[in-house]
Protein backbone atom coordinates (compact mmCIF):
# COMPACT_ATOMS: atom_id res chain seq x y z
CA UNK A 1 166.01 225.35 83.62
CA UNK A 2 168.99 224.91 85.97
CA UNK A 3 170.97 221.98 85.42
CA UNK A 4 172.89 222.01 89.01
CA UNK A 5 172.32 223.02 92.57
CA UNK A 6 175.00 225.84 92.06
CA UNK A 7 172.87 227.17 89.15
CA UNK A 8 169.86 227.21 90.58
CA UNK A 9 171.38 228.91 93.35
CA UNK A 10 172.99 231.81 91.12
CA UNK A 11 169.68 232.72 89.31
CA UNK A 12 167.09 232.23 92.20
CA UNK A 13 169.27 233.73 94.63
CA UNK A 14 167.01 236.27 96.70
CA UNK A 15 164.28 236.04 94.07
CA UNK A 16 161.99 235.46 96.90
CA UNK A 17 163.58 237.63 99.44
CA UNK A 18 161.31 239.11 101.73
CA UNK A 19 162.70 242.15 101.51
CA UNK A 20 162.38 242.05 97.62
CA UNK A 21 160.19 245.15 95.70
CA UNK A 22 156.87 244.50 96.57
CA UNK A 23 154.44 244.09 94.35
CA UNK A 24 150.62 245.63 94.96
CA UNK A 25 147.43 243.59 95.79
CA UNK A 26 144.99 243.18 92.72
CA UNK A 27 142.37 243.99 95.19
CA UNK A 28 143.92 246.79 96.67
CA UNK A 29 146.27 248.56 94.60
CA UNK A 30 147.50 250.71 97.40
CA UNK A 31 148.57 247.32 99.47
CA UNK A 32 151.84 246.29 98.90
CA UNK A 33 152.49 242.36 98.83
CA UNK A 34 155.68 240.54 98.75
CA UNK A 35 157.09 238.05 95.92
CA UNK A 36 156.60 235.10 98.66
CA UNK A 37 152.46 236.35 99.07
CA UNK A 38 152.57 236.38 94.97
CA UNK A 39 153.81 233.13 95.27
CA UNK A 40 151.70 231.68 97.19
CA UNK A 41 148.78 233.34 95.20
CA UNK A 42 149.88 231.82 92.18
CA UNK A 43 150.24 227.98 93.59
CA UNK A 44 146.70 228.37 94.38
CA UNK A 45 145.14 229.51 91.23
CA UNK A 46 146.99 227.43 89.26
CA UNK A 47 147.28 224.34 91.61
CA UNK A 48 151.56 224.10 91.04
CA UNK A 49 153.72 222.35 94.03
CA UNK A 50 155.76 224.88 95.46
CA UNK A 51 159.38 223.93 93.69
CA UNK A 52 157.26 224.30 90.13
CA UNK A 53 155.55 227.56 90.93
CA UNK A 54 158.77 229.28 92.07
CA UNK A 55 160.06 228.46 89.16
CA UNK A 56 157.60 229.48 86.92
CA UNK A 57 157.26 232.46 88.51
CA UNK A 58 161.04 233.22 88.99
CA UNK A 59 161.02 232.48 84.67
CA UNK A 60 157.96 234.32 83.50
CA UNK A 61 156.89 237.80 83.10
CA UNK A 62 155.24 239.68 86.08
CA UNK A 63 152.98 240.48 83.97
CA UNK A 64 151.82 237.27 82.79
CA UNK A 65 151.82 236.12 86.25
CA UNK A 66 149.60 239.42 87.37
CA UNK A 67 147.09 238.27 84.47
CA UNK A 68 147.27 234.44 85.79
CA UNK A 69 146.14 235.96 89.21
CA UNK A 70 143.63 238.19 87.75
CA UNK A 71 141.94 235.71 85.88
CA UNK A 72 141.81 233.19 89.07
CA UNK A 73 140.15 236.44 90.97
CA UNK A 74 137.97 236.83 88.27
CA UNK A 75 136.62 234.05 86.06
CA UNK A 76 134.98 230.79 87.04
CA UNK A 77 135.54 227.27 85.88
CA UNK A 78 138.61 225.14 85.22
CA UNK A 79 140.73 227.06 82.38
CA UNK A 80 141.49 230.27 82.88
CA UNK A 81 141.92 232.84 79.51
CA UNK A 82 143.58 236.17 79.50
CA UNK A 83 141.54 238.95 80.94
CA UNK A 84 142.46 241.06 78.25
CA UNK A 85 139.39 239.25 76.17
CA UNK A 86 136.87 240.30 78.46
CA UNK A 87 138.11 243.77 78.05
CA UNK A 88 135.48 245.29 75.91
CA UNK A 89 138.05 247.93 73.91
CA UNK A 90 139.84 244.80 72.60
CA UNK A 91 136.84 241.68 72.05
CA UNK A 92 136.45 243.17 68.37
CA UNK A 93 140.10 242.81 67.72
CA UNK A 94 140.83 239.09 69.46
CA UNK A 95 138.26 238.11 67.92
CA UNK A 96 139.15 239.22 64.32
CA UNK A 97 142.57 237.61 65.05
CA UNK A 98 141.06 234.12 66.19
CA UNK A 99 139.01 234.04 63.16
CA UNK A 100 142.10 235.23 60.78
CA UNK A 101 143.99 232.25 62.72
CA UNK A 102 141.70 229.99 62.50
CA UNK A 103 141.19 230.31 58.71
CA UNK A 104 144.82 230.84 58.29
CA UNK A 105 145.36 227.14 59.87
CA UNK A 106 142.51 225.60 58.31
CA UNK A 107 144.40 227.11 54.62
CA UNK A 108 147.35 225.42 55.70
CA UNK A 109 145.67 221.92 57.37
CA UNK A 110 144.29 221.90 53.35
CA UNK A 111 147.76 221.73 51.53
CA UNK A 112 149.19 219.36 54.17
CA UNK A 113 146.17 216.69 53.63
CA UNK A 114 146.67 217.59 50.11
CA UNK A 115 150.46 216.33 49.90
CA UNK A 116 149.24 212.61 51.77
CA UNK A 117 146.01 212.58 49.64
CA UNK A 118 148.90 213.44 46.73
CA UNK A 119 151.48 211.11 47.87
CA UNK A 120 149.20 207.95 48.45
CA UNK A 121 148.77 208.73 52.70
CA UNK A 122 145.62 209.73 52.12
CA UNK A 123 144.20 207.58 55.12
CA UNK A 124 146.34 209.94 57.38
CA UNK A 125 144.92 213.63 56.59
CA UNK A 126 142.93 215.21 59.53
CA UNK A 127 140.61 218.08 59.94
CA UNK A 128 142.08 219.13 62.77
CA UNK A 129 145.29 217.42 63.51
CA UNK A 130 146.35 218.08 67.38
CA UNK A 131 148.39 220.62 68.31
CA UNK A 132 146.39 222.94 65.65
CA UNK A 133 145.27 225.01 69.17
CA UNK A 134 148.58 225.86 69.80
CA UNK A 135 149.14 227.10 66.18
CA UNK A 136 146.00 229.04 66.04
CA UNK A 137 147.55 230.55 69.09
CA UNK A 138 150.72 231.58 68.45
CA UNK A 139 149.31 233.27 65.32
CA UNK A 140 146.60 235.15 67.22
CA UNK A 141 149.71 236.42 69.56
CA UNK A 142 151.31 237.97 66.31
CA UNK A 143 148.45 239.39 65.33
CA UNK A 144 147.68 241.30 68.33
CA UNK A 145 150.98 241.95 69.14
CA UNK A 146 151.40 243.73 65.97
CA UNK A 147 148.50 245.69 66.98
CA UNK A 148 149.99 246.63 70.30
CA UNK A 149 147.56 244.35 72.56
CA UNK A 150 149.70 241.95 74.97
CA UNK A 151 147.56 238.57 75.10
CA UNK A 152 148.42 235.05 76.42
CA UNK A 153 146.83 231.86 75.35
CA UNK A 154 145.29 229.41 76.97
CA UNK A 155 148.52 227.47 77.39
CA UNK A 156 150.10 230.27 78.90
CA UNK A 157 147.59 230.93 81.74
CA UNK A 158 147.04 227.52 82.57
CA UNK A 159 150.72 226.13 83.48
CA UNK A 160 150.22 222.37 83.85
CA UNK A 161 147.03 221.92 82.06
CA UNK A 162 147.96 220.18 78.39
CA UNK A 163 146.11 220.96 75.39
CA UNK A 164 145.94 218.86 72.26
């Protein structure tokens, strides 16, 4: 994040030039659209002011971003997930890796309300403490990155939204 005027000025300097390399509608691939039309996509599926969305989008992948739009285009209700689930050559494999996260974090939740149970803070251990989404998450993104499969989580396609 820019610290200064001049900064933000040196790194977002023409980023949204409409003279910039297109990009090409999700609708129709043959239609190029400019970074200020992908901008303006992106405030509305993800509901960002205009100062926040240019700078998400000026700091993320395209890619991401593409899969942000995709998912607006394509699924209904409030939180969008990466399409890449719905995919049917990959729903075997995110799911293996949820459930390998999940029980990987639930293994680890055990020893930590083992050491307060051990150390007299018993009253303190959770099932699920918060934040545990966001570790069950980041594992799941190793996993299927090892595996070659690009996936965001749920934090990642819904900038602004806060989960536990």
């Amino acid at each position: 994040m820019p610290s200064t005027l001049s900064e933000f000025k040196r790194i977002y300097k023409n980023s949204f030039d409409k003279a910039a390399e297109p990009w090409f509608d999700l609708v129709n691939p043959l239609q190029p659209v400019t970074k200020a039309e992908m901008l303006k996509r992106l405030r509305e599926a993800t509901g960002m002011r205009w100062l926040q969305a240019k700078l998400f989008f000026a700091g993320r992948s395209d890619e991401l971003c593409e899969k942000i739009l995709r998912a607006h285009q394509e699924q209904t209700g409030q939180t969008l997930h990466d399409p890449t689930e719905d995919e049917s050559q990959f729903k075997d494999q995110i799911a293996k890796a949820r459930i390998v996260a999940e029980q990987n974090q639930k293994a680890w939740i055990f020893k930590q309300n083992q050491k307060l149970r051990d150390s007299g803070q018993g009253h303190l251990a959770r099932d699920w403490p918060l934040g545990s989404c966001h570790r069950i998450w980041n594992l799941m993104k190793e996993d299927l990155k090892q595996q070659g499969i690009s996936w965001y989580s749920p934090a990642e396609m819904n900038p602004g939204y806060h989960f536990d």
